[in-house]
C-alpha atoms as a PDB file:
ATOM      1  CA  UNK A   1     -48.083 -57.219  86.525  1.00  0.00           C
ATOM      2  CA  UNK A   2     -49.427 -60.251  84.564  1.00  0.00           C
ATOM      3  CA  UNK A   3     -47.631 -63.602  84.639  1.00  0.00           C
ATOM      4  CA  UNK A   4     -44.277 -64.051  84.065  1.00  0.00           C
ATOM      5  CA  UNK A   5     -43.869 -66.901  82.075  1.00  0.00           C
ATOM      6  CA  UNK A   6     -39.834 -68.480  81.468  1.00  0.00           C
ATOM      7  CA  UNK A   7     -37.636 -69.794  78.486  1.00  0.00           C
ATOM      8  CA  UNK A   8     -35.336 -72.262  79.090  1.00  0.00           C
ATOM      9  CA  UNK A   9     -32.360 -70.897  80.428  1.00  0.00           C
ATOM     10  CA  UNK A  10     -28.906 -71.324  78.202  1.00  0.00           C
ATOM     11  CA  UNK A  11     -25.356 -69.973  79.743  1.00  0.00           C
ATOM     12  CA  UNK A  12     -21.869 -70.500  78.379  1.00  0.00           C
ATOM     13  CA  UNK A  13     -19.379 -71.396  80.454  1.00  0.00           C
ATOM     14  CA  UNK A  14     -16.575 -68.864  80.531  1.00  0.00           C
ATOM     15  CA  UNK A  15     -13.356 -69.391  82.827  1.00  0.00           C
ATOM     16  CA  UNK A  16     -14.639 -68.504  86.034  1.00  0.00           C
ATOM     17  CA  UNK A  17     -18.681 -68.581  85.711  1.00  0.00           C
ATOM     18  CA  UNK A  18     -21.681 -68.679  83.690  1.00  0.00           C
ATOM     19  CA  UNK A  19     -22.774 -66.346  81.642  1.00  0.00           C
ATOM     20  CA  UNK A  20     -26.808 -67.342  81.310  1.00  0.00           C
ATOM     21  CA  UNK A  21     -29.166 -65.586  79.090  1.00  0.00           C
ATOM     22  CA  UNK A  22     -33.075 -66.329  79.513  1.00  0.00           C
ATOM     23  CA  UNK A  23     -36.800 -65.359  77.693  1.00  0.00           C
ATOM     24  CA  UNK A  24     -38.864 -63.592  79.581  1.00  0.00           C
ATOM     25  CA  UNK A  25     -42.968 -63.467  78.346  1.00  0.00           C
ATOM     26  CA  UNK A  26     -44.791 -60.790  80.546  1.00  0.00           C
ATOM     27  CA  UNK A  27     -45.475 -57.446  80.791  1.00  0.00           C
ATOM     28  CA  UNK A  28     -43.166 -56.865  79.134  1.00  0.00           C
ATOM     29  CA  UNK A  29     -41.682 -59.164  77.041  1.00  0.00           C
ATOM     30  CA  UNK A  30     -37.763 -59.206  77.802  1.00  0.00           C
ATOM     31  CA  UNK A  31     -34.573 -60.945  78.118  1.00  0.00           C
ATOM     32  CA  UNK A  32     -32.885 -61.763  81.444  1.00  0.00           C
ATOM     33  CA  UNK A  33     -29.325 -61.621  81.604  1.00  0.00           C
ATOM     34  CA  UNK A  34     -27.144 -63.161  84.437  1.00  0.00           C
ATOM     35  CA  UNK A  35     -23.449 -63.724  84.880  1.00  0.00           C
ATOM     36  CA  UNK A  36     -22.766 -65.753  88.223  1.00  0.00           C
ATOM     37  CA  UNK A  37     -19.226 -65.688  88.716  1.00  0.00           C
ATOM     38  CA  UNK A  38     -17.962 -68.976  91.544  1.00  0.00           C
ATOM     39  CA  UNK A  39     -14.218 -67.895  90.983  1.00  0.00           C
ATOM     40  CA  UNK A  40     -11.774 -65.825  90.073  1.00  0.00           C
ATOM     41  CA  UNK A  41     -10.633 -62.100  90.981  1.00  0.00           C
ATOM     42  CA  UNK A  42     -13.398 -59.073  90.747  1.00  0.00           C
ATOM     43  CA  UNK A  43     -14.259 -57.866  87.758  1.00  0.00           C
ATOM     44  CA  UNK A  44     -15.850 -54.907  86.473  1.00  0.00           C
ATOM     45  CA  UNK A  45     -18.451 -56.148  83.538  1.00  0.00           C
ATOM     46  CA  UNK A  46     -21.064 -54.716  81.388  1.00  0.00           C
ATOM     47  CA  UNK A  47     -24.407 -56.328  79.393  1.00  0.00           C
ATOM     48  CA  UNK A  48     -25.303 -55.701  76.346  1.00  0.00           C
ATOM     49  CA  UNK A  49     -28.587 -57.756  74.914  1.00  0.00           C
ATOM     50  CA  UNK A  50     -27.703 -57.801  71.135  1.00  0.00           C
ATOM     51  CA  UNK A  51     -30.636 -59.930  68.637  1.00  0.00           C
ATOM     52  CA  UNK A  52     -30.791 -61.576  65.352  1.00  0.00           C
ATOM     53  CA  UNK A  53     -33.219 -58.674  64.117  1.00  0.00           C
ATOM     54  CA  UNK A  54     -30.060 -56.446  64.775  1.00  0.00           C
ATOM     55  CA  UNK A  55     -31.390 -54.819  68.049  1.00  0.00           C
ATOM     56  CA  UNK A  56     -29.408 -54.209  70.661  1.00  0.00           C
ATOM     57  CA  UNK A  57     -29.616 -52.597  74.381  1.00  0.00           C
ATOM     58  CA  UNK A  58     -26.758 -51.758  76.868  1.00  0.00           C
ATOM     59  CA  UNK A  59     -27.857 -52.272  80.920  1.00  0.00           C
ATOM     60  CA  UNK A  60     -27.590 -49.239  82.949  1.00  0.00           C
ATOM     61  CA  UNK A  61     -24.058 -49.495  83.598  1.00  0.00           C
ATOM     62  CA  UNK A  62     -20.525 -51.164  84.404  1.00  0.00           C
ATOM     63  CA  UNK A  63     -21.176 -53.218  87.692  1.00  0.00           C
ATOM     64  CA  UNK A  64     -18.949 -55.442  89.595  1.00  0.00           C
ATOM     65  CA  UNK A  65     -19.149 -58.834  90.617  1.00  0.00           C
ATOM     66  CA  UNK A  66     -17.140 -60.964  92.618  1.00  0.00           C
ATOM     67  CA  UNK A  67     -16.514 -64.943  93.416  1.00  0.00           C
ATOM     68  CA  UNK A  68     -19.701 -66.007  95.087  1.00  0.00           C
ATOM     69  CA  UNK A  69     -22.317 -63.548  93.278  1.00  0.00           C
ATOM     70  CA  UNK A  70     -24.643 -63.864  91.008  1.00  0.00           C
ATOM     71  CA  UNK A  71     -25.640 -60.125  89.217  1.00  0.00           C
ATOM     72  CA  UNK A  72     -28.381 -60.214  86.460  1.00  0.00           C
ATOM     73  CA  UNK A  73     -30.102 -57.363  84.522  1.00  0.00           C
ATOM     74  CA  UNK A  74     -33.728 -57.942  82.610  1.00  0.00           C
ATOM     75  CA  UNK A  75     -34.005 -56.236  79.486  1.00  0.00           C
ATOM     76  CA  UNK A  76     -37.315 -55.385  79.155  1.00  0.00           C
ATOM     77  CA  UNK A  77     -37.480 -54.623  75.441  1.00  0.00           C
ATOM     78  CA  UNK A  78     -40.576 -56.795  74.157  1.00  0.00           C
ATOM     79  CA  UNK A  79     -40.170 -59.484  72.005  1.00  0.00           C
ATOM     80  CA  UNK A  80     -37.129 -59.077  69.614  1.00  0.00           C
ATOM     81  CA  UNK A  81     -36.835 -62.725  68.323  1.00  0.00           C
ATOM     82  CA  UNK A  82     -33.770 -64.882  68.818  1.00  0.00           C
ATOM     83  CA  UNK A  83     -31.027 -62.526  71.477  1.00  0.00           C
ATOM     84  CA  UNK A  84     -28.234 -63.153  72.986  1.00  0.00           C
ATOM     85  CA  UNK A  85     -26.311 -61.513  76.070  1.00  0.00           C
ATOM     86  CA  UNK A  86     -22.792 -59.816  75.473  1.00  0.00           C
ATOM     87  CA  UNK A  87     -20.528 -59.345  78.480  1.00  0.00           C
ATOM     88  CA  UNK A  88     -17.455 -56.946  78.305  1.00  0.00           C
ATOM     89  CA  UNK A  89     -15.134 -57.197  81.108  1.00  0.00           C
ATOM     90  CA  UNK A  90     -14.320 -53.298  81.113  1.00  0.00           C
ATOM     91  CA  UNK A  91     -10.730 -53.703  82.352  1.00  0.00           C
ATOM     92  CA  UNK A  92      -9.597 -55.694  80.075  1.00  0.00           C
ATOM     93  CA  UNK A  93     -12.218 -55.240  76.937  1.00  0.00           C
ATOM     94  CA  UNK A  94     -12.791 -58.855  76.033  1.00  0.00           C
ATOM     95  CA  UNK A  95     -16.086 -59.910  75.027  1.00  0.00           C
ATOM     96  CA  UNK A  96     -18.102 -63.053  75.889  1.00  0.00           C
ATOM     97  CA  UNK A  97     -21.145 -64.157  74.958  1.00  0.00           C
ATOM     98  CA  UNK A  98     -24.852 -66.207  76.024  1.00  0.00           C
ATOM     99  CA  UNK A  99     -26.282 -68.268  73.906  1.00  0.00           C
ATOM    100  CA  UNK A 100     -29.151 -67.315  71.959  1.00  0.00           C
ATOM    101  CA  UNK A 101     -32.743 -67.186  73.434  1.00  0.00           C
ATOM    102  CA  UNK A 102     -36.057 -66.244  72.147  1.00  0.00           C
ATOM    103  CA  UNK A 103     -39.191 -65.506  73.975  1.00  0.00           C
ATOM    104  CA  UNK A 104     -41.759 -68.636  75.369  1.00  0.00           C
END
């Protein structure tokens, strides 16, 4: 593994959490994505890393998160310009979104 090198980190505050979304430059490049949720009931969520360029990448799966945790998933798609993280609460099918990130 080389170096792992950070963007600045951006989030959205949604009711109950933040929703961050963070450039990753390594091997590979990639996107981080991180919800950590400090209230609220459990939900079951879902990422989905969706760029500019019009790529986009579901995680491996619905997961759920409770009050207290912090879940992420790193995309590790190489460097697709400016992306930003989608999260669908499966229950209820809303979305909410990161802001936008590129790649240091």
């Amino acid at each position: 593994m080389g170096t792992l090198a950070y963007g600045p980190t951006k989030c959205s505050w949604l009711t109950n959490g933040d929703l961050c979304a963070t450039g990753i430059s390594g091997s590979p490049d990639g996107y981080d994505a991180a919800y950590k949720k400090v209230s609220g009931s459990t939900v079951t969520v879902r990422f989905r890393l969706m760029c500019v360029n019009g790529f986009q990448k579901n995680d491996n799966g619905a997961f759920s998160i409770s009050a207290g945790q912090r879940k992420s998933f790193v995309f590790s798609v190489g460097d697709q310009g400016s992306c930003r993280v989608r999260m669908q609460d499966v229950n209820s099918g809303a979305y909410y979104y990161s802001p936008y990130v590129v790649i240091p």
